[in-house]
PDB file of N, CA and C in Angstrom:
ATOM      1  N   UNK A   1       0.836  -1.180   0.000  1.00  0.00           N
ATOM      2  CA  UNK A   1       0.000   0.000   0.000  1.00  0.00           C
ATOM      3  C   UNK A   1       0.886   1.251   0.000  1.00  0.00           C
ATOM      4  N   UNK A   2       0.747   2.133  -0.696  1.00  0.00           N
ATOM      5  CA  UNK A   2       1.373   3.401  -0.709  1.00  0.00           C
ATOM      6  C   UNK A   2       0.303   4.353  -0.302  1.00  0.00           C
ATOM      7  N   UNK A   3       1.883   5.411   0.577  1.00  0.00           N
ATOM      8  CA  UNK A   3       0.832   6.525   1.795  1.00  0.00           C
ATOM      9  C   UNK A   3       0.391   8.023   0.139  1.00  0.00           C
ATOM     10  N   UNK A   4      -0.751   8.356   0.553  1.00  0.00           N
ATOM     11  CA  UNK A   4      -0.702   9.369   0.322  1.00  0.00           C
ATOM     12  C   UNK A   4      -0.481  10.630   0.916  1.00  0.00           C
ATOM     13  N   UNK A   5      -0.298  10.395   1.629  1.00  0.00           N
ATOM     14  CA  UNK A   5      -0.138  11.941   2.443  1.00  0.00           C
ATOM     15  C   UNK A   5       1.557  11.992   2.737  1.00  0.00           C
ATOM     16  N   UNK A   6       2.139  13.444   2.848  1.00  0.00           N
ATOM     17  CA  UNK A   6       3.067  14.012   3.323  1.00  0.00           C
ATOM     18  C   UNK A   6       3.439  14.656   4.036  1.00  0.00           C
ATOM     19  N   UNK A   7       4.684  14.398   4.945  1.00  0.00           N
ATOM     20  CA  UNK A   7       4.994  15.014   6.136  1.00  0.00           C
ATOM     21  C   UNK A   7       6.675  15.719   5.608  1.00  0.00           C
ATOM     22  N   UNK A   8       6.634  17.193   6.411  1.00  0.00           N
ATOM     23  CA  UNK A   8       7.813  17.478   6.325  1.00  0.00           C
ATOM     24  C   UNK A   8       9.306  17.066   5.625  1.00  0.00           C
ATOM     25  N   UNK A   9       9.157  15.654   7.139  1.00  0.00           N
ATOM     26  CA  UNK A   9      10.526  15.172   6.411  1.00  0.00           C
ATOM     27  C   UNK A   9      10.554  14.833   4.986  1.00  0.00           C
ATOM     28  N   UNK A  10       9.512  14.301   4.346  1.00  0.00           N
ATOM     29  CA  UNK A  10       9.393  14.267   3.164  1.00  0.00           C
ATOM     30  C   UNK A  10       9.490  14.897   1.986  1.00  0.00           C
ATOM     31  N   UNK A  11       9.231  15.833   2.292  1.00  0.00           N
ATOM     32  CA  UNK A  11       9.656  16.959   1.277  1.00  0.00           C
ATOM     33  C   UNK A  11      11.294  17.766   1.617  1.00  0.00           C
ATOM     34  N   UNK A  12      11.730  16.912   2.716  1.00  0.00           N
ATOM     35  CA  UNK A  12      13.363  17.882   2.870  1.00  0.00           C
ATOM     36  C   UNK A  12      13.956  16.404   2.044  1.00  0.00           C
ATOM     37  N   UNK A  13      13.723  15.357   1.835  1.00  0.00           N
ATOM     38  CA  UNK A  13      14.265  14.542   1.289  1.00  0.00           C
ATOM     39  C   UNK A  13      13.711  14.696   0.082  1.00  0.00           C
ATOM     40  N   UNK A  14      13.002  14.937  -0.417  1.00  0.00           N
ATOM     41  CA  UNK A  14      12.824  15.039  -2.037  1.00  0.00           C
ATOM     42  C   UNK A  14      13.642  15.913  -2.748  1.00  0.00           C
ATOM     43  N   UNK A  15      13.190  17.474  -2.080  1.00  0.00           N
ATOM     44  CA  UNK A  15      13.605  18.770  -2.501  1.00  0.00           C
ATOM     45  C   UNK A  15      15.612  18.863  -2.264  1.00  0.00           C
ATOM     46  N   UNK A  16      16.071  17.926  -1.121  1.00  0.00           N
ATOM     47  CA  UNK A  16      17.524  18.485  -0.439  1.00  0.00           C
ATOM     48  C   UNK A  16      17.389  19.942   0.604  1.00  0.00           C
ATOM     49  N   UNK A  17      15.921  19.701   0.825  1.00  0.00           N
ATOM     50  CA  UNK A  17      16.411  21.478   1.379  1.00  0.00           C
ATOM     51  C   UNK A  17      16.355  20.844   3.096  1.00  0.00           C
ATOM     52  N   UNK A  18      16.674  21.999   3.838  1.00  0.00           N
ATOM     53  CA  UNK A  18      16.569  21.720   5.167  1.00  0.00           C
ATOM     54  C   UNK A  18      15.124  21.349   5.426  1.00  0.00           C
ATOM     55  N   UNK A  19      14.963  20.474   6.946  1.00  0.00           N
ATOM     56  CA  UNK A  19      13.814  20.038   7.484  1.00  0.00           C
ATOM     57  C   UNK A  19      12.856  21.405   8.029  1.00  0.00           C
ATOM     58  N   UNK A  20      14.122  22.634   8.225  1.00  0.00           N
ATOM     59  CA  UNK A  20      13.308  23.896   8.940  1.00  0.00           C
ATOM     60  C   UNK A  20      12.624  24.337   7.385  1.00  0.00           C
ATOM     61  N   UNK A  21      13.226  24.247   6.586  1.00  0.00           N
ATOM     62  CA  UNK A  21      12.895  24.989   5.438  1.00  0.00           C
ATOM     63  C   UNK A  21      11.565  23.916   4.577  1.00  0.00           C
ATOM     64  N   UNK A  22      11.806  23.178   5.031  1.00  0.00           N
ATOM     65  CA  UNK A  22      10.565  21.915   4.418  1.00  0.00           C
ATOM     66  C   UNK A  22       9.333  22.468   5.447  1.00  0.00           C
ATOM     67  N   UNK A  23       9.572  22.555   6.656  1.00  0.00           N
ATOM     68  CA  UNK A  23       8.290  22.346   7.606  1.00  0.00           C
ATOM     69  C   UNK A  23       7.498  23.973   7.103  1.00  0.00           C
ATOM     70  N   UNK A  24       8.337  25.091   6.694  1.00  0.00           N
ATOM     71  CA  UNK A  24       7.612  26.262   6.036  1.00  0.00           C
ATOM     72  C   UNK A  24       7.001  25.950   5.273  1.00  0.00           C
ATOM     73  N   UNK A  25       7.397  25.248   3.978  1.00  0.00           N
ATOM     74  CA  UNK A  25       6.861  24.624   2.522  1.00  0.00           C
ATOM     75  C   UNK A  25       5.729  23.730   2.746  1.00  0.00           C
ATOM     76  N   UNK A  26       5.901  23.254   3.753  1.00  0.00           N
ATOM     77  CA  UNK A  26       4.902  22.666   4.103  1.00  0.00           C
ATOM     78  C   UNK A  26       3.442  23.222   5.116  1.00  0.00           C
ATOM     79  N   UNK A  27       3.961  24.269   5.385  1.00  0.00           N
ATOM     80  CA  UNK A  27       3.010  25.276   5.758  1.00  0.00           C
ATOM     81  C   UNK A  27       2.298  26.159   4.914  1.00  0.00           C
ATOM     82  N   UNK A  28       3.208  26.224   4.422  1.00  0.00           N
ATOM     83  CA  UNK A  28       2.589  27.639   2.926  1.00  0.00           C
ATOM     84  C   UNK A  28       1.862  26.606   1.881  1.00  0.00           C
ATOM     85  N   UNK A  29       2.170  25.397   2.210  1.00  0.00           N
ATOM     86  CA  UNK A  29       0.854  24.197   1.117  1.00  0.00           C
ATOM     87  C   UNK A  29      -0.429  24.289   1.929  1.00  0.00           C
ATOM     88  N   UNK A  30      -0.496  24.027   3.003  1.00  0.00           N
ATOM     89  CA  UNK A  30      -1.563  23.919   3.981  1.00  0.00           C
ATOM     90  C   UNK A  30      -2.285  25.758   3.591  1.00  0.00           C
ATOM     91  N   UNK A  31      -1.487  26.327   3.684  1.00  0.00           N
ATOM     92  CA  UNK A  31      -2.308  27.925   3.639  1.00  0.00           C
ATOM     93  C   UNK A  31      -2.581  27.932   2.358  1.00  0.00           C
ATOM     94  N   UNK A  32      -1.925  27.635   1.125  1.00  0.00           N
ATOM     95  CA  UNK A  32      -2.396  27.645  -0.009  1.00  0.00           C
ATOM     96  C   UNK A  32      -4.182  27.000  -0.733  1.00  0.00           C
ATOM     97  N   UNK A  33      -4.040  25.749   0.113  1.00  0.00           N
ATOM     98  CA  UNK A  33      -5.054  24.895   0.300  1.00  0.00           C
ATOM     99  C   UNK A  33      -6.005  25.137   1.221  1.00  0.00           C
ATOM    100  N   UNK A  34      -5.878  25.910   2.041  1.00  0.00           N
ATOM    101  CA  UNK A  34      -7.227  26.401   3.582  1.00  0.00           C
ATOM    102  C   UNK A  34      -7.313  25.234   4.080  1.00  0.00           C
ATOM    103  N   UNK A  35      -5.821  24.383   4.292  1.00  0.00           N
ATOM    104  CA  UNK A  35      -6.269  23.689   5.458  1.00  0.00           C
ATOM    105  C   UNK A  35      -6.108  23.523   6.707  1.00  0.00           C
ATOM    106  N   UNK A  36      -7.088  22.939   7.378  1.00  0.00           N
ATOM    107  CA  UNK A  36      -6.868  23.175   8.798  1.00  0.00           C
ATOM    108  C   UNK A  36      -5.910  22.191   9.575  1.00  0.00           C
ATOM    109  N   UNK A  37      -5.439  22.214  10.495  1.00  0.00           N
ATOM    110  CA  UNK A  37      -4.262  21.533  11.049  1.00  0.00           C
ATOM    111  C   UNK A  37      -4.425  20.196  11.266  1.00  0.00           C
ATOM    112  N   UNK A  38      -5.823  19.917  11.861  1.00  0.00           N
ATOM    113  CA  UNK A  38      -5.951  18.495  11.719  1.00  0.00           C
ATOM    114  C   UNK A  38      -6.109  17.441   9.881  1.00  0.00           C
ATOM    115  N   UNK A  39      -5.819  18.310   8.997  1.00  0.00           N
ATOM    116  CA  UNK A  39      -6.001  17.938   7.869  1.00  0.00           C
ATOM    117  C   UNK A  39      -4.490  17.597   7.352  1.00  0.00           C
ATOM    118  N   UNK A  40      -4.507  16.670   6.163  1.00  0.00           N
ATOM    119  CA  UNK A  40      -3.025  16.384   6.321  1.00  0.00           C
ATOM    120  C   UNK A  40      -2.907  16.912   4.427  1.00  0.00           C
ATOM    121  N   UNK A  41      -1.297  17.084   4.309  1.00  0.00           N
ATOM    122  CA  UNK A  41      -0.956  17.051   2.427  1.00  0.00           C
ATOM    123  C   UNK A  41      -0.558  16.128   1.593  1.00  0.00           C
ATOM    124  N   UNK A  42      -1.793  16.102   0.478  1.00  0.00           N
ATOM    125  CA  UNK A  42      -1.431  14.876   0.001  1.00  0.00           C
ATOM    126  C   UNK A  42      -0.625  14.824  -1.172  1.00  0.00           C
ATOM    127  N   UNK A  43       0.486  13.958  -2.017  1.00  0.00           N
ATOM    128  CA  UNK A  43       1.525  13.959  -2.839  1.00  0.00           C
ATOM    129  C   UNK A  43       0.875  14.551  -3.971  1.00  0.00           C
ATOM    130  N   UNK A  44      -0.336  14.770  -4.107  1.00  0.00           N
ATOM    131  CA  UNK A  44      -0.937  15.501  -5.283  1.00  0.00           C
ATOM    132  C   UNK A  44      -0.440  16.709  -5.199  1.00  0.00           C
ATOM    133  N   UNK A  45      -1.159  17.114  -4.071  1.00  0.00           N
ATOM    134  CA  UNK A  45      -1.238  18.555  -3.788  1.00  0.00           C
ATOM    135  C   UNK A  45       0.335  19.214  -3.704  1.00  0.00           C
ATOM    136  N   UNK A  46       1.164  18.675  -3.084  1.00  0.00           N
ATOM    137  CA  UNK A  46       2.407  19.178  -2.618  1.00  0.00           C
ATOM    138  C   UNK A  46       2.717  19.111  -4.617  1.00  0.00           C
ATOM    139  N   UNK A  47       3.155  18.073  -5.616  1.00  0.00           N
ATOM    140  CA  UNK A  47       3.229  18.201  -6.382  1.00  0.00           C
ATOM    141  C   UNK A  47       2.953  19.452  -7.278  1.00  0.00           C
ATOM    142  N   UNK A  48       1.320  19.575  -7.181  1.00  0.00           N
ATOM    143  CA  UNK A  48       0.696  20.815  -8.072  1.00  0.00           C
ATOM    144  C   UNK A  48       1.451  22.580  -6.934  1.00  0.00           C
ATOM    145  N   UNK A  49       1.714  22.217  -6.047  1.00  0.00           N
ATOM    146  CA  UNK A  49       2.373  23.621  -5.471  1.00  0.00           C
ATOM    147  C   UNK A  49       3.868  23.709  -5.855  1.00  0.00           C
ATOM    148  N   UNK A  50       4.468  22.748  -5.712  1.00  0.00           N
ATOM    149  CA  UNK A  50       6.143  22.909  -6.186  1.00  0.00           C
ATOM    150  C   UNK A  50       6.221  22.560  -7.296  1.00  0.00           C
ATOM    151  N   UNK A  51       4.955  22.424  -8.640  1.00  0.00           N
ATOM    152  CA  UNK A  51       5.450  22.272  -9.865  1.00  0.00           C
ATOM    153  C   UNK A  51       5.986  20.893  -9.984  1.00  0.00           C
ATOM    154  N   UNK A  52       5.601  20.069  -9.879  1.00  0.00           N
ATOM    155  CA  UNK A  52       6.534  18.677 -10.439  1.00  0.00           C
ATOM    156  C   UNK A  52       5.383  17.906 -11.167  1.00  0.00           C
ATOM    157  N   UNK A  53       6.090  17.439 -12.358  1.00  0.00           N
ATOM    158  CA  UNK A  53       5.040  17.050 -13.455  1.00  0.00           C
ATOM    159  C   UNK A  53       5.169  15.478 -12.803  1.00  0.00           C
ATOM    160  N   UNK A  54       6.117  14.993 -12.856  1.00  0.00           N
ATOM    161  CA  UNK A  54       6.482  13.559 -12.610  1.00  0.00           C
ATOM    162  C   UNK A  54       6.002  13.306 -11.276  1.00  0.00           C
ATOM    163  N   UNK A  55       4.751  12.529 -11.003  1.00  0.00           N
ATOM    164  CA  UNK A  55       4.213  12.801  -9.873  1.00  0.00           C
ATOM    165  C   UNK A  55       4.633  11.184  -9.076  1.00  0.00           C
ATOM    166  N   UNK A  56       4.673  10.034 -10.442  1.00  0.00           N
ATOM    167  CA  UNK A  56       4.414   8.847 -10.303  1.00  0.00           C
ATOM    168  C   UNK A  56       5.898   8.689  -9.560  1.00  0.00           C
ATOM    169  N   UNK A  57       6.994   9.471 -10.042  1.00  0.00           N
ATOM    170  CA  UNK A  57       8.055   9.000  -9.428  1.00  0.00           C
ATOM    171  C   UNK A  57       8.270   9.328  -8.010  1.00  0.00           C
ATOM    172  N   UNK A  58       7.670  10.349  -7.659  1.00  0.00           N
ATOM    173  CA  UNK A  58       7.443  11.061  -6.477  1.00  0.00           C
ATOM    174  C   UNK A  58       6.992   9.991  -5.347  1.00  0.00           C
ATOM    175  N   UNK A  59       5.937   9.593  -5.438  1.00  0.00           N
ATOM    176  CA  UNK A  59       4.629   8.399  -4.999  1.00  0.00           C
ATOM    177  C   UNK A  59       5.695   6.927  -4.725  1.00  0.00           C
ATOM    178  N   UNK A  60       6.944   6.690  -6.117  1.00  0.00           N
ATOM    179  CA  UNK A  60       7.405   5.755  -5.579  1.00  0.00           C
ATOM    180  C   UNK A  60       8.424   5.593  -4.690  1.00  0.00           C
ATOM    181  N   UNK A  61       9.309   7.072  -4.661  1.00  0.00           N
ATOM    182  CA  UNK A  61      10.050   7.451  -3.748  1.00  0.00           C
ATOM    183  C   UNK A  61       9.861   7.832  -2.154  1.00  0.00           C
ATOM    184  N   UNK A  62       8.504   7.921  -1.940  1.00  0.00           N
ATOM    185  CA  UNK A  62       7.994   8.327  -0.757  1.00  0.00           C
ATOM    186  C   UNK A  62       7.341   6.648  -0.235  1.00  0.00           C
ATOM    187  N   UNK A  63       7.533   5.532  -0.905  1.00  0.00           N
ATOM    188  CA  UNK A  63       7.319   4.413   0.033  1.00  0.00           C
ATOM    189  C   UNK A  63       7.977   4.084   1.344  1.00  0.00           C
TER     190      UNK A  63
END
């Protein structure tokens, strides 16, 4: 089963950027989206905000 949703660390390992600098990016997705904190980001969404066409490779890297 593959997760859909994304956490921080996840995006500092995709991107290379720091975990402080991921957990912003990952804030400014949530504000982009109006979501509320108990709501989580899913590899779609983070995708369509940082531009990445290749979504499938994304999905298999985050197993």
């Amino acid at each position: 089963m593959q997760r859909i949703c994304i956490v921080p660390k996840d995006i500092a390992r995709l991107t290379g950027k720091s975990e402080r600098s991921s957990r912003l990016i990952y804030a400014k997705i949530m504000k982009h989206y109006s979501k509320e904190k108990h709501q989580v980001v899913t590899v779609d969404e983070m995708c369509a905000y940082l531009d990445i066409k290749d979504v499938e490779s994304i999905k298999k890297q985050i197993k």
